[in-house]
PDB file of N, CA and C in Angstrom:
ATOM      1  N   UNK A   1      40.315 117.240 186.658  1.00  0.00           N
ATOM      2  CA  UNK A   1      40.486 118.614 186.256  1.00  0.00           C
ATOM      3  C   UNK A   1      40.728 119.510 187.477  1.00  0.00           C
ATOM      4  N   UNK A   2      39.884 119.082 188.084  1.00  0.00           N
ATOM      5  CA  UNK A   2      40.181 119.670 189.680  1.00  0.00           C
ATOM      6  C   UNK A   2      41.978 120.008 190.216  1.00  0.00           C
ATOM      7  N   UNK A   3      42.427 118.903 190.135  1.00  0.00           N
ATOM      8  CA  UNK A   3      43.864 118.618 190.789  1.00  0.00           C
ATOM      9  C   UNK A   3      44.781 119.015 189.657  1.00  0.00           C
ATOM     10  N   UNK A   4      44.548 119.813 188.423  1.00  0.00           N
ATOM     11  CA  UNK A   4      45.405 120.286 187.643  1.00  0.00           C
ATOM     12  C   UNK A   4      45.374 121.677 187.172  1.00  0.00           C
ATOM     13  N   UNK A   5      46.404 122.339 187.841  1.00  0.00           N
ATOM     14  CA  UNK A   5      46.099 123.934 187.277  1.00  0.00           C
ATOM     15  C   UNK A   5      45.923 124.305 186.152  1.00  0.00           C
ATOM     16  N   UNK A   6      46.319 123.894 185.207  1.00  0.00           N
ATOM     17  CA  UNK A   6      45.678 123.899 183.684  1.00  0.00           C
ATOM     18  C   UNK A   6      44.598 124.400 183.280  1.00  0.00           C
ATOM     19  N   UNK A   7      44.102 124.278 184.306  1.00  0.00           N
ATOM     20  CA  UNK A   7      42.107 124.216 183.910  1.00  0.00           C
ATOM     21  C   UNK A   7      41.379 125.403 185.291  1.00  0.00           C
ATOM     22  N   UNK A   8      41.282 126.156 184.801  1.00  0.00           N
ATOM     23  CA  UNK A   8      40.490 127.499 185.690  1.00  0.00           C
ATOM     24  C   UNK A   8      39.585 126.960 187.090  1.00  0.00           C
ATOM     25  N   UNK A   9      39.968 126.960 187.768  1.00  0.00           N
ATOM     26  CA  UNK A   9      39.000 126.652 188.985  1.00  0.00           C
ATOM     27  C   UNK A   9      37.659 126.894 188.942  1.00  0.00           C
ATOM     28  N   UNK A  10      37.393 128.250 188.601  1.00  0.00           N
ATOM     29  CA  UNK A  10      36.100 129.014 188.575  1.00  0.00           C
ATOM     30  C   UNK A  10      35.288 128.082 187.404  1.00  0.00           C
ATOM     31  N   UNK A  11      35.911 128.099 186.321  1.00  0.00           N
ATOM     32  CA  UNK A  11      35.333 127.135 185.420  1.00  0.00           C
ATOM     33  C   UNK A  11      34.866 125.671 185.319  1.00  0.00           C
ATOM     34  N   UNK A  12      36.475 125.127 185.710  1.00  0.00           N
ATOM     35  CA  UNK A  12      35.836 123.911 185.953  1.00  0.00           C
ATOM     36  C   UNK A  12      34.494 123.710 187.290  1.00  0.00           C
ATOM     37  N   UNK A  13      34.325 124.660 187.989  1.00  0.00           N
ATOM     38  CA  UNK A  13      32.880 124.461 188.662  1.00  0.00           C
ATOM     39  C   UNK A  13      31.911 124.689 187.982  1.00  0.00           C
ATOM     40  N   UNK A  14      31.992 125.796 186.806  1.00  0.00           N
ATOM     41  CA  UNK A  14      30.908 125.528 186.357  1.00  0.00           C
ATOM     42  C   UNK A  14      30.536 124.028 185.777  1.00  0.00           C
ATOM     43  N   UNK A  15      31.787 123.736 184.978  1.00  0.00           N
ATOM     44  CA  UNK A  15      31.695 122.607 184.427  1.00  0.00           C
ATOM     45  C   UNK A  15      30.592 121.506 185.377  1.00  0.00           C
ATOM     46  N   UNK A  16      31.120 121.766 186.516  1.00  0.00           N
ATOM     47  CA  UNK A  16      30.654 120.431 187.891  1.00  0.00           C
ATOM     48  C   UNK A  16      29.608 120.853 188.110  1.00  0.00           C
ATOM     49  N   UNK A  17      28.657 122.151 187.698  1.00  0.00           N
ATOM     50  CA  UNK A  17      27.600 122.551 188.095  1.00  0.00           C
ATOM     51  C   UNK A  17      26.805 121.735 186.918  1.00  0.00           C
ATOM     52  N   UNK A  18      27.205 121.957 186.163  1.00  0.00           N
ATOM     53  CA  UNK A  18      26.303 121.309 184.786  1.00  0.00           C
ATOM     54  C   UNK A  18      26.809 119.847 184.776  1.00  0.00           C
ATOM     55  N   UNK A  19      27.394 119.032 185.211  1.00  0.00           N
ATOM     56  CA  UNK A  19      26.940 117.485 185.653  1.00  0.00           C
ATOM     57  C   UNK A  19      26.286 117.528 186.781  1.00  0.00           C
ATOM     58  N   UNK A  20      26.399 118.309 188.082  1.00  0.00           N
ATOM     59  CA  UNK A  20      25.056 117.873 188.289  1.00  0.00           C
ATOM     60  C   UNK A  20      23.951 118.074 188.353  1.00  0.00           C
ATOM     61  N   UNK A  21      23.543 119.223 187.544  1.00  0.00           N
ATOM     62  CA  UNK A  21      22.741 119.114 186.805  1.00  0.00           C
ATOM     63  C   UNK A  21      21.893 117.984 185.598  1.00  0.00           C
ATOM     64  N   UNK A  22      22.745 117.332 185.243  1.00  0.00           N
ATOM     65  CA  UNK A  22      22.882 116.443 184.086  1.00  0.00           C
ATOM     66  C   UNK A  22      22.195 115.352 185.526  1.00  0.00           C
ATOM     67  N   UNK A  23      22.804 114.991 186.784  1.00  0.00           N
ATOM     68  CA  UNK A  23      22.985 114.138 187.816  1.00  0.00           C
ATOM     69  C   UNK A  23      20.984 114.343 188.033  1.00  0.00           C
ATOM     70  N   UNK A  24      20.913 115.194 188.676  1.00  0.00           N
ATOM     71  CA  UNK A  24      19.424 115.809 188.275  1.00  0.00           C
ATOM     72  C   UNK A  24      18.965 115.482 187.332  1.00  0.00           C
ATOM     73  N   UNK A  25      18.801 115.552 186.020  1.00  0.00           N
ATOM     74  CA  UNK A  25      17.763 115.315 184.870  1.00  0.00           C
ATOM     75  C   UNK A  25      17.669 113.698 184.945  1.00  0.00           C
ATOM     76  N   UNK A  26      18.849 113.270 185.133  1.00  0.00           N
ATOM     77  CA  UNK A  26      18.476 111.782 184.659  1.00  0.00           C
ATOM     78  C   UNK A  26      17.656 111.217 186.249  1.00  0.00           C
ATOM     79  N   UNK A  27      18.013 111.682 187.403  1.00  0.00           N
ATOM     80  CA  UNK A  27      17.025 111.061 188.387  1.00  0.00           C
ATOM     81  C   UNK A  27      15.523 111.453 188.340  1.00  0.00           C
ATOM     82  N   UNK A  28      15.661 112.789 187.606  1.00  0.00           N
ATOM     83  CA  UNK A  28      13.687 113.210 187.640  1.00  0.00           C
ATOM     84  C   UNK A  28      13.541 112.305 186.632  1.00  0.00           C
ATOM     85  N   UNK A  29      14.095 112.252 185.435  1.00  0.00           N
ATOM     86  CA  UNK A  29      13.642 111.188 184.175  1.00  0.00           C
ATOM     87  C   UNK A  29      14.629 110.473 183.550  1.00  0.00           C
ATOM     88  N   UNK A  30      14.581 109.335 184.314  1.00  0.00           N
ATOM     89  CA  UNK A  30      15.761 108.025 184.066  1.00  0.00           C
ATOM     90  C   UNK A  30      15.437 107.967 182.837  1.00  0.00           C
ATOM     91  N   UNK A  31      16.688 107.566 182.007  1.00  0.00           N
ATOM     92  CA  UNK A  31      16.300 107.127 180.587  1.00  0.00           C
ATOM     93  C   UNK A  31      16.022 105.800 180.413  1.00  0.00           C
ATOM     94  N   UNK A  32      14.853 105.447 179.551  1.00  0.00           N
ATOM     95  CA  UNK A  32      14.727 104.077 179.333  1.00  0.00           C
ATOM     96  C   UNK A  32      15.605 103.092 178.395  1.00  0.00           C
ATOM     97  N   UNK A  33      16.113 103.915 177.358  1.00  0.00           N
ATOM     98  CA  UNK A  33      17.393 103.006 176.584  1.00  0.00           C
ATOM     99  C   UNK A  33      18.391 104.301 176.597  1.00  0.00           C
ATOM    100  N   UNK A  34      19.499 103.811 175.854  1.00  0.00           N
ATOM    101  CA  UNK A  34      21.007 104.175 175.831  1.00  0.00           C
ATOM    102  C   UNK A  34      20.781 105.738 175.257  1.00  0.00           C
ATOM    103  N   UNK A  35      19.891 105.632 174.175  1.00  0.00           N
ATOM    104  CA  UNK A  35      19.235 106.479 173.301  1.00  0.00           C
ATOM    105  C   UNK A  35      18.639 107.673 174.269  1.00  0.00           C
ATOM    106  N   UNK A  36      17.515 107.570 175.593  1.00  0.00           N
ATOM    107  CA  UNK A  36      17.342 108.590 176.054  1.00  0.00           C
ATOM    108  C   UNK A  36      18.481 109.143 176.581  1.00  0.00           C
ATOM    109  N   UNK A  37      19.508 108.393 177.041  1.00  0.00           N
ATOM    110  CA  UNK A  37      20.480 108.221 178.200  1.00  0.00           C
ATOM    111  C   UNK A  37      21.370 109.260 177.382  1.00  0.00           C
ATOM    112  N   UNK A  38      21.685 109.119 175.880  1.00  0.00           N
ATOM    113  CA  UNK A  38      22.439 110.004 175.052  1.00  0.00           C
ATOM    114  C   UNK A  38      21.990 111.278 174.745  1.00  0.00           C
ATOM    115  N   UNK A  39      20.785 111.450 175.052  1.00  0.00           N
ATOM    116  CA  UNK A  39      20.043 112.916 174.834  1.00  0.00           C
ATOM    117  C   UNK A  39      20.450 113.643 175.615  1.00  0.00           C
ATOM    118  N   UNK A  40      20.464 112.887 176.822  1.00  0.00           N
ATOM    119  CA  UNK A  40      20.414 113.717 178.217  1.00  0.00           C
ATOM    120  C   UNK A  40      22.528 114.289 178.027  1.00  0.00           C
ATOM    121  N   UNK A  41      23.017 113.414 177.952  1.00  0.00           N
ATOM    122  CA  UNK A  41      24.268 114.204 177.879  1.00  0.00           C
ATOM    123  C   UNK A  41      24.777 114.686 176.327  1.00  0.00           C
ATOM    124  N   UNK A  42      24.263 114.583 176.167  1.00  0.00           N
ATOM    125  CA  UNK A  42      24.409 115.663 174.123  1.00  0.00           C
ATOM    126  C   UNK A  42      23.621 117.224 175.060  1.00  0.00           C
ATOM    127  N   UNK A  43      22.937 116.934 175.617  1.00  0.00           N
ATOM    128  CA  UNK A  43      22.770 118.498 176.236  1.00  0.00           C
ATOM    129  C   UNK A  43      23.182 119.374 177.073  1.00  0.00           C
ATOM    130  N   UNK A  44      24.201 118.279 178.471  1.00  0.00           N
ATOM    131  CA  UNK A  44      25.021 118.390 178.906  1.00  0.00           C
ATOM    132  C   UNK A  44      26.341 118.548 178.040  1.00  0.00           C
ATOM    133  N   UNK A  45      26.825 118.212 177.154  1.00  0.00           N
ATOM    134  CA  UNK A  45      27.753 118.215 176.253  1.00  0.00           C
ATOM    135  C   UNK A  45      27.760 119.946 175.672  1.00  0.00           C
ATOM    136  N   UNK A  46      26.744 120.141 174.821  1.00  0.00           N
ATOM    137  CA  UNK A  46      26.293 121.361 174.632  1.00  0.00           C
ATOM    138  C   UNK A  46      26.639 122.362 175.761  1.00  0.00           C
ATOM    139  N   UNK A  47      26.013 122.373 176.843  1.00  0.00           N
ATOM    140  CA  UNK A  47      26.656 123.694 178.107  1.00  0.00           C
ATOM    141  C   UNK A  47      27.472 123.418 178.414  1.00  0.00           C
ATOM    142  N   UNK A  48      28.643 122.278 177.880  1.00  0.00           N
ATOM    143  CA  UNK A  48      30.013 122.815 178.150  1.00  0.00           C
ATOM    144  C   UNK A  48      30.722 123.337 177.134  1.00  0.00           C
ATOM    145  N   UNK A  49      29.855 122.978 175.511  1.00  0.00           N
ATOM    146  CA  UNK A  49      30.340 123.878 174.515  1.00  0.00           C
ATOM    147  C   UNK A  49      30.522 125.628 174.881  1.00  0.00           C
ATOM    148  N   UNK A  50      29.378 125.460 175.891  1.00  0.00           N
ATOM    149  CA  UNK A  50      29.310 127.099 175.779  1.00  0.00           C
ATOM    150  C   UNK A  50      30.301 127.663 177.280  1.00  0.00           C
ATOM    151  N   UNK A  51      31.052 126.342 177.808  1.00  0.00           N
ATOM    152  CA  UNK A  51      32.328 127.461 178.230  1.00  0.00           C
ATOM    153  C   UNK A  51      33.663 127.122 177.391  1.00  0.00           C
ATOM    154  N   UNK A  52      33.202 126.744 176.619  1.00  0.00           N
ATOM    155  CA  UNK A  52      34.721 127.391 175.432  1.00  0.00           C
ATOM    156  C   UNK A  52      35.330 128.673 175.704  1.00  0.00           C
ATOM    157  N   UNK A  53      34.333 129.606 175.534  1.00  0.00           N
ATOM    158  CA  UNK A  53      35.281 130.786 175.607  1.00  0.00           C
ATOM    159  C   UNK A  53      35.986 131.366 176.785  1.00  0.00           C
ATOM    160  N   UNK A  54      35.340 130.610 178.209  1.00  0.00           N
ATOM    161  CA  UNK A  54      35.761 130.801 179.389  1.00  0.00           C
ATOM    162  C   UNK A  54      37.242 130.492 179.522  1.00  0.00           C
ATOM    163  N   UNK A  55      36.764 129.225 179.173  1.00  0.00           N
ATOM    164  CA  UNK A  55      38.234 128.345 179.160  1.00  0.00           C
ATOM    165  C   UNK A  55      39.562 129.124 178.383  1.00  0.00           C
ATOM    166  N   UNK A  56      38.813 129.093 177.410  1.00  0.00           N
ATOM    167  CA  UNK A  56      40.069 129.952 176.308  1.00  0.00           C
ATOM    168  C   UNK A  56      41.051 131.484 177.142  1.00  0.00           C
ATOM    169  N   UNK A  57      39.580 132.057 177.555  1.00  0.00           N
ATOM    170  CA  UNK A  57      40.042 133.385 178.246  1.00  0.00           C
ATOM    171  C   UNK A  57      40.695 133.179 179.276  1.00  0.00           C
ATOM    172  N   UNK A  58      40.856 132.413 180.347  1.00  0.00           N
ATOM    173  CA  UNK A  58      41.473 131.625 180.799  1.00  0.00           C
ATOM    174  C   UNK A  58      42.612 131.313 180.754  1.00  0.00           C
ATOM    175  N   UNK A  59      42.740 130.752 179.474  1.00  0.00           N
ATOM    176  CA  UNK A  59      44.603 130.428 179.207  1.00  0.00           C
ATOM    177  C   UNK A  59      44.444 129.153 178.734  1.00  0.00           C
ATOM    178  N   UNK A  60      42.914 128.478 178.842  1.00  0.00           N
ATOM    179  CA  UNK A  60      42.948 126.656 178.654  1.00  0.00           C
ATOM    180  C   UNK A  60      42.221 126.398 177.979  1.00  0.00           C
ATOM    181  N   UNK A  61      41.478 125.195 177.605  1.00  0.00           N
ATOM    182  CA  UNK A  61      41.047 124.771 176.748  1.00  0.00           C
ATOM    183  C   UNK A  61      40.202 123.599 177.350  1.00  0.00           C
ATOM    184  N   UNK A  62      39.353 123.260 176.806  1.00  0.00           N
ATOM    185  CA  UNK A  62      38.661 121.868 177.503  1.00  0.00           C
ATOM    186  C   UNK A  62      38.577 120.879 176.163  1.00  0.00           C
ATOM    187  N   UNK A  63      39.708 119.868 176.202  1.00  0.00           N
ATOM    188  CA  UNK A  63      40.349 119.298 175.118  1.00  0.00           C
ATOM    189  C   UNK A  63      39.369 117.817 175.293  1.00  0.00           C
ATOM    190  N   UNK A  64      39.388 116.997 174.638  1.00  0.00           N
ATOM    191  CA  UNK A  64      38.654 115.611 174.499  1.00  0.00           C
ATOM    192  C   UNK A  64      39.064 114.752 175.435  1.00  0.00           C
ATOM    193  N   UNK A  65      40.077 114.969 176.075  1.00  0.00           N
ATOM    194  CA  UNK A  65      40.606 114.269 176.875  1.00  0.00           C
ATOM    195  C   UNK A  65      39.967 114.473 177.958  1.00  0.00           C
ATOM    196  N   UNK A  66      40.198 115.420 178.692  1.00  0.00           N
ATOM    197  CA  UNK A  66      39.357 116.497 179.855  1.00  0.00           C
ATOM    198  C   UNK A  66      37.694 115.989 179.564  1.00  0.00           C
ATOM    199  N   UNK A  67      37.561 115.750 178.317  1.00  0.00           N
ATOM    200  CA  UNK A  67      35.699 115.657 178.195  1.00  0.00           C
ATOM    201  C   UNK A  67      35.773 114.009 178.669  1.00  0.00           C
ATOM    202  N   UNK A  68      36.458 113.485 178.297  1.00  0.00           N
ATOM    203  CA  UNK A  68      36.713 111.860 177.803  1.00  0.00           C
ATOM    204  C   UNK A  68      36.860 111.378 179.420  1.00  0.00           C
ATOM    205  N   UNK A  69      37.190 112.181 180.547  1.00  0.00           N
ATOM    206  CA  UNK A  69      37.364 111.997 181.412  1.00  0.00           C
ATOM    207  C   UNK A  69      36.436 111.521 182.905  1.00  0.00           C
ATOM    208  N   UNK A  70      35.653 112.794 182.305  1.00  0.00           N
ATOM    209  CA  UNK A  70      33.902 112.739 182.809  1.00  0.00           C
ATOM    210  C   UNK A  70      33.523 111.453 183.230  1.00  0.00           C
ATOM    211  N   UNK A  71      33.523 110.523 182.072  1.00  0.00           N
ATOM    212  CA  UNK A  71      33.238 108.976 182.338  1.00  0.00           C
ATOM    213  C   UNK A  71      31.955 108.611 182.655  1.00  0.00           C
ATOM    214  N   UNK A  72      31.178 107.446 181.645  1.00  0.00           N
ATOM    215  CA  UNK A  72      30.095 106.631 181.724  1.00  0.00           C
ATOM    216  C   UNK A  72      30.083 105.750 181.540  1.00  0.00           C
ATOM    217  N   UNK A  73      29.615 104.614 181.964  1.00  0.00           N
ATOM    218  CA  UNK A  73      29.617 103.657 181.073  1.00  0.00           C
ATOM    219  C   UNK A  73      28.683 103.069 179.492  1.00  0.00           C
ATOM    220  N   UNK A  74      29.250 103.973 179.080  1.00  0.00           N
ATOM    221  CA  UNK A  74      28.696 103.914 178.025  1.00  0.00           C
ATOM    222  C   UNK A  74      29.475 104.191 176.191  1.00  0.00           C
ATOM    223  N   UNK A  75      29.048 104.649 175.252  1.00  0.00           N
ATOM    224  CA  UNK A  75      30.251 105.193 174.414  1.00  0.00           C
ATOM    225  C   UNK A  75      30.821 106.385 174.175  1.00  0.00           C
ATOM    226  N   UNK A  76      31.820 106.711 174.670  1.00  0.00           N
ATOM    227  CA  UNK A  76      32.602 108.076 175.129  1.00  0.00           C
ATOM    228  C   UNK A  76      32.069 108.945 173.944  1.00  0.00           C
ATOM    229  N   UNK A  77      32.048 107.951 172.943  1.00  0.00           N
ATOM    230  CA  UNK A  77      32.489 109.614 171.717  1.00  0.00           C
ATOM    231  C   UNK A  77      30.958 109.753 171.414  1.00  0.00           C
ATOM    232  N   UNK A  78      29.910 108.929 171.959  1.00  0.00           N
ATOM    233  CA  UNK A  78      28.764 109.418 171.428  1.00  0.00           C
ATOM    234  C   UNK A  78      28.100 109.940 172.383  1.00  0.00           C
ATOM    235  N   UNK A  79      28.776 109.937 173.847  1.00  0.00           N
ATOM    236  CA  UNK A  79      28.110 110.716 174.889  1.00  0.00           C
ATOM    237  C   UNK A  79      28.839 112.133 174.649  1.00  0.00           C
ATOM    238  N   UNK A  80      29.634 112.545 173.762  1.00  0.00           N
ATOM    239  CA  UNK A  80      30.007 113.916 173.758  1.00  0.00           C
ATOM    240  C   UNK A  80      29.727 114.283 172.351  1.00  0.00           C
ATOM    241  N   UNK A  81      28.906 113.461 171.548  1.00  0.00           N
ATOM    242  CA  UNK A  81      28.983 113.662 170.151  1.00  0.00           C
ATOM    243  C   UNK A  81      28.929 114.939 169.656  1.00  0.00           C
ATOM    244  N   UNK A  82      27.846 115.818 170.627  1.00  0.00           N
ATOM    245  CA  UNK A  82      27.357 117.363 170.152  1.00  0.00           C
ATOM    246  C   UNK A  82      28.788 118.139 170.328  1.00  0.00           C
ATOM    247  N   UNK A  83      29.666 117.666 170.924  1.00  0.00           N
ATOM    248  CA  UNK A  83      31.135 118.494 171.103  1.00  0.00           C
ATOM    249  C   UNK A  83      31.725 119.611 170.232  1.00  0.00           C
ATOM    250  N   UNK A  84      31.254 119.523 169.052  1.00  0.00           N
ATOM    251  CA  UNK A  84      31.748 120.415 167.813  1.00  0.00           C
ATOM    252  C   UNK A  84      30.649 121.148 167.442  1.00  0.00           C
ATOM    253  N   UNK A  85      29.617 120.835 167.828  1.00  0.00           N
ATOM    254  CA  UNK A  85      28.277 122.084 167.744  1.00  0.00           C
ATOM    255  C   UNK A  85      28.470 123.483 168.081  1.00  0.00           C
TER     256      UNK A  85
END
């Protein structure tokens, strides 16, 4: 997102502020199954719901792809499941 003007500079930091943040929660409290591991980014997921409107005002959008991008190893669509909240 970085290397594509598409996407607001100012924003996408926030975006990068809230992974690591997310980077933070899981080192104070590692998750023990997949299940804590999905909590922790369904909430991260959530504070990027809430720059929707940044983005929008903006000119852009933060599309599934852009989310899909993030990357875990784990299952994409259920680490962003809260996405439509």
């Amino acid at each position: 997102m970085d290397a594509d003007d598409y996407f607001p500079k100012h924003v996408v930091d926030q975006g990068r502020d809230i992974l690591v943040e997310l980077c933070h929660s899981l080192e104070a409290q590692p998750p023990k199954s997949l299940e804590e591991f999905y909590a922790h980014t369904h909430s991260a997921t959530e504070h990027f719901n809430d720059l929707r409107s940044a983005f929008e005002d903006a000119g852009s959008e933060l599309e599934t792809a852009a989310r899909e991008s993030i990357g875990f190893d784990a299952d994409v669509k259920e680490l962003i499941a809260t996405r439509d909240r």
